[in-house]
Protein backbone atom coordinates (compact mmCIF):
# COMPACT_ATOMS: atom_id res chain seq x y z
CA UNK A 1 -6.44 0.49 -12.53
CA UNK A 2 -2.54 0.73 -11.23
CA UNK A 3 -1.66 2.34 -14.95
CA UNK A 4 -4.41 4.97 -15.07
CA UNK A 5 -2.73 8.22 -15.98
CA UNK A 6 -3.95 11.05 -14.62
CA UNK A 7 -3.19 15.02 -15.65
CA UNK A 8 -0.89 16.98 -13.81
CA UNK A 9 -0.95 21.43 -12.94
CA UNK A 10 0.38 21.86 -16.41
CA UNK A 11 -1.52 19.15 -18.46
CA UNK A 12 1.23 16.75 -18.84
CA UNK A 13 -0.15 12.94 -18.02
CA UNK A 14 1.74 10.90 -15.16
CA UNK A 15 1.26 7.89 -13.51
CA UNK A 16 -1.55 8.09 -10.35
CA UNK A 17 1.67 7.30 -8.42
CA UNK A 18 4.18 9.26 -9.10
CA UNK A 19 3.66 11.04 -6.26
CA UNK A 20 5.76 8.58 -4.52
CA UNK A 21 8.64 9.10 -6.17
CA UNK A 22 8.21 12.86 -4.70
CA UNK A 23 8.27 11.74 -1.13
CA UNK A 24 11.38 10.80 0.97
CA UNK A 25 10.51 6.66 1.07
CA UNK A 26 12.25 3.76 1.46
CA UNK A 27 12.45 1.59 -1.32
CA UNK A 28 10.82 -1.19 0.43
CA UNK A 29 7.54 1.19 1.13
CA UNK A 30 7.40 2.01 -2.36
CA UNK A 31 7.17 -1.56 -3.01
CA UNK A 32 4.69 -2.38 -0.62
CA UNK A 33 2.68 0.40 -1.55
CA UNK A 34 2.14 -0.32 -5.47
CA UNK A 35 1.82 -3.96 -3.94
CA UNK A 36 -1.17 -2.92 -1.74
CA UNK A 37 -2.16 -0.43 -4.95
CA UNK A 38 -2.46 -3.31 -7.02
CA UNK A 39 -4.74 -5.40 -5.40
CA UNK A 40 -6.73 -2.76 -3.54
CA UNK A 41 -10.85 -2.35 -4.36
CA UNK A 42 -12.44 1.02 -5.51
CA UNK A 43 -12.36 1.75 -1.61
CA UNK A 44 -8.37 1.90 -1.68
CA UNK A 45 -8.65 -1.20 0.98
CA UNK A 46 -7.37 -4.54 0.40
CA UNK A 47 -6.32 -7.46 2.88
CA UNK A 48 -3.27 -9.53 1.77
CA UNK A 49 -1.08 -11.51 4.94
CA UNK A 50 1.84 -9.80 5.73
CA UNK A 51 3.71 -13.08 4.40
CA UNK A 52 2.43 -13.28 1.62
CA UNK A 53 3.21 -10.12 0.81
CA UNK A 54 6.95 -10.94 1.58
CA UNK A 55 6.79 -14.17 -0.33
CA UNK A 56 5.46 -12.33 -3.43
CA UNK A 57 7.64 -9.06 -3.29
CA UNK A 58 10.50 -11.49 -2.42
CA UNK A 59 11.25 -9.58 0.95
CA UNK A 60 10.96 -10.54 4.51
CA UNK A 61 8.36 -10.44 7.26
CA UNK A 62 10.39 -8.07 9.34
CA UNK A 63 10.86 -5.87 6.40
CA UNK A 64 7.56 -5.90 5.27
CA UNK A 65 6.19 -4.82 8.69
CA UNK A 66 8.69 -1.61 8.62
CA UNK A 67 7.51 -0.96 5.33
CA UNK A 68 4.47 -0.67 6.84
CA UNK A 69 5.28 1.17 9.54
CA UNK A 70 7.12 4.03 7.40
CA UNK A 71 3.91 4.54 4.63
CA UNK A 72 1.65 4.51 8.27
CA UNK A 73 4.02 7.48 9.03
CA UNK A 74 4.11 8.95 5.91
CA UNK A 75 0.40 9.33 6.45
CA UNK A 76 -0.17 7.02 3.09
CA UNK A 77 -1.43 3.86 4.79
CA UNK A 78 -3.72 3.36 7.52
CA UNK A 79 -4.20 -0.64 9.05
CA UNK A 80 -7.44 -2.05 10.93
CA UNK A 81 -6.80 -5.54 12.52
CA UNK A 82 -9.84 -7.92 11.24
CA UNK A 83 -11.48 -10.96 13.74
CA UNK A 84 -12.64 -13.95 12.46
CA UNK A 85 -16.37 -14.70 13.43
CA UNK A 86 -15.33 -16.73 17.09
CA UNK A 87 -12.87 -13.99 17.53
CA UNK A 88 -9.47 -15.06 16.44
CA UNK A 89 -7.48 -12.30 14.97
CA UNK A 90 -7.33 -12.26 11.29
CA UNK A 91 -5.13 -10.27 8.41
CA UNK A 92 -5.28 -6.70 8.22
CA UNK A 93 -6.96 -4.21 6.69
CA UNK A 94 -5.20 -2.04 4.54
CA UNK A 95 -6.50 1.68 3.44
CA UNK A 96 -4.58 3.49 0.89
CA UNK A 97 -5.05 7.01 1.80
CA UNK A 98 -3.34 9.48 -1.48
CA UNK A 99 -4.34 7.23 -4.65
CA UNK A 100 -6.19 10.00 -7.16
């Protein structure tokens, strides 16, 4: 569950993401990540279209995709590309790598 709270060093409950208000991200990948957060299974993986992600968050393709790319370098997000059974190229795979 997005809400969970989960005990800090010193006891205190936060949010399982407030780690991301810790790191130095964009505003857009903090978006997309509680996006992909939201929807993701108890694997951390979940496989929205990039524009429907951009329709929903109200942002475009182009910034989607360097959301993307900045939580991929932040180490927070890793992508698979999926096929389609006759091998057409399908929507990615998203794996959320730091939710607790």
């Amino acid at each position: 569950m997005l809400t969970e709270e989960i005990r800090n060093g010193g006891g205190q409950k936060v949010s399982r993401l407030s780690f991301l208000y810790d790191m130095d991200l964009s505003h857009r990948a903090v978006s997309v990540y509680i996006y992909l957060a939201d929807r993701a299974n108890k694997n951390n993986e979940c496989f929205p279209a990039i524009p429907t992600i951009a329709r929903e968050l109200k942002l475009s393709e182009s910034t989607v995709r360097r959301a993307i790319r900045d939580l991929r370098k932040a180490k927070l997000l890793e992508t698979e590309q999926r096929y389609r059974e006759k091998g057409g190229t399908s929507t990615l795979l998203f794996k959320l790598k730091k939710l607790a």
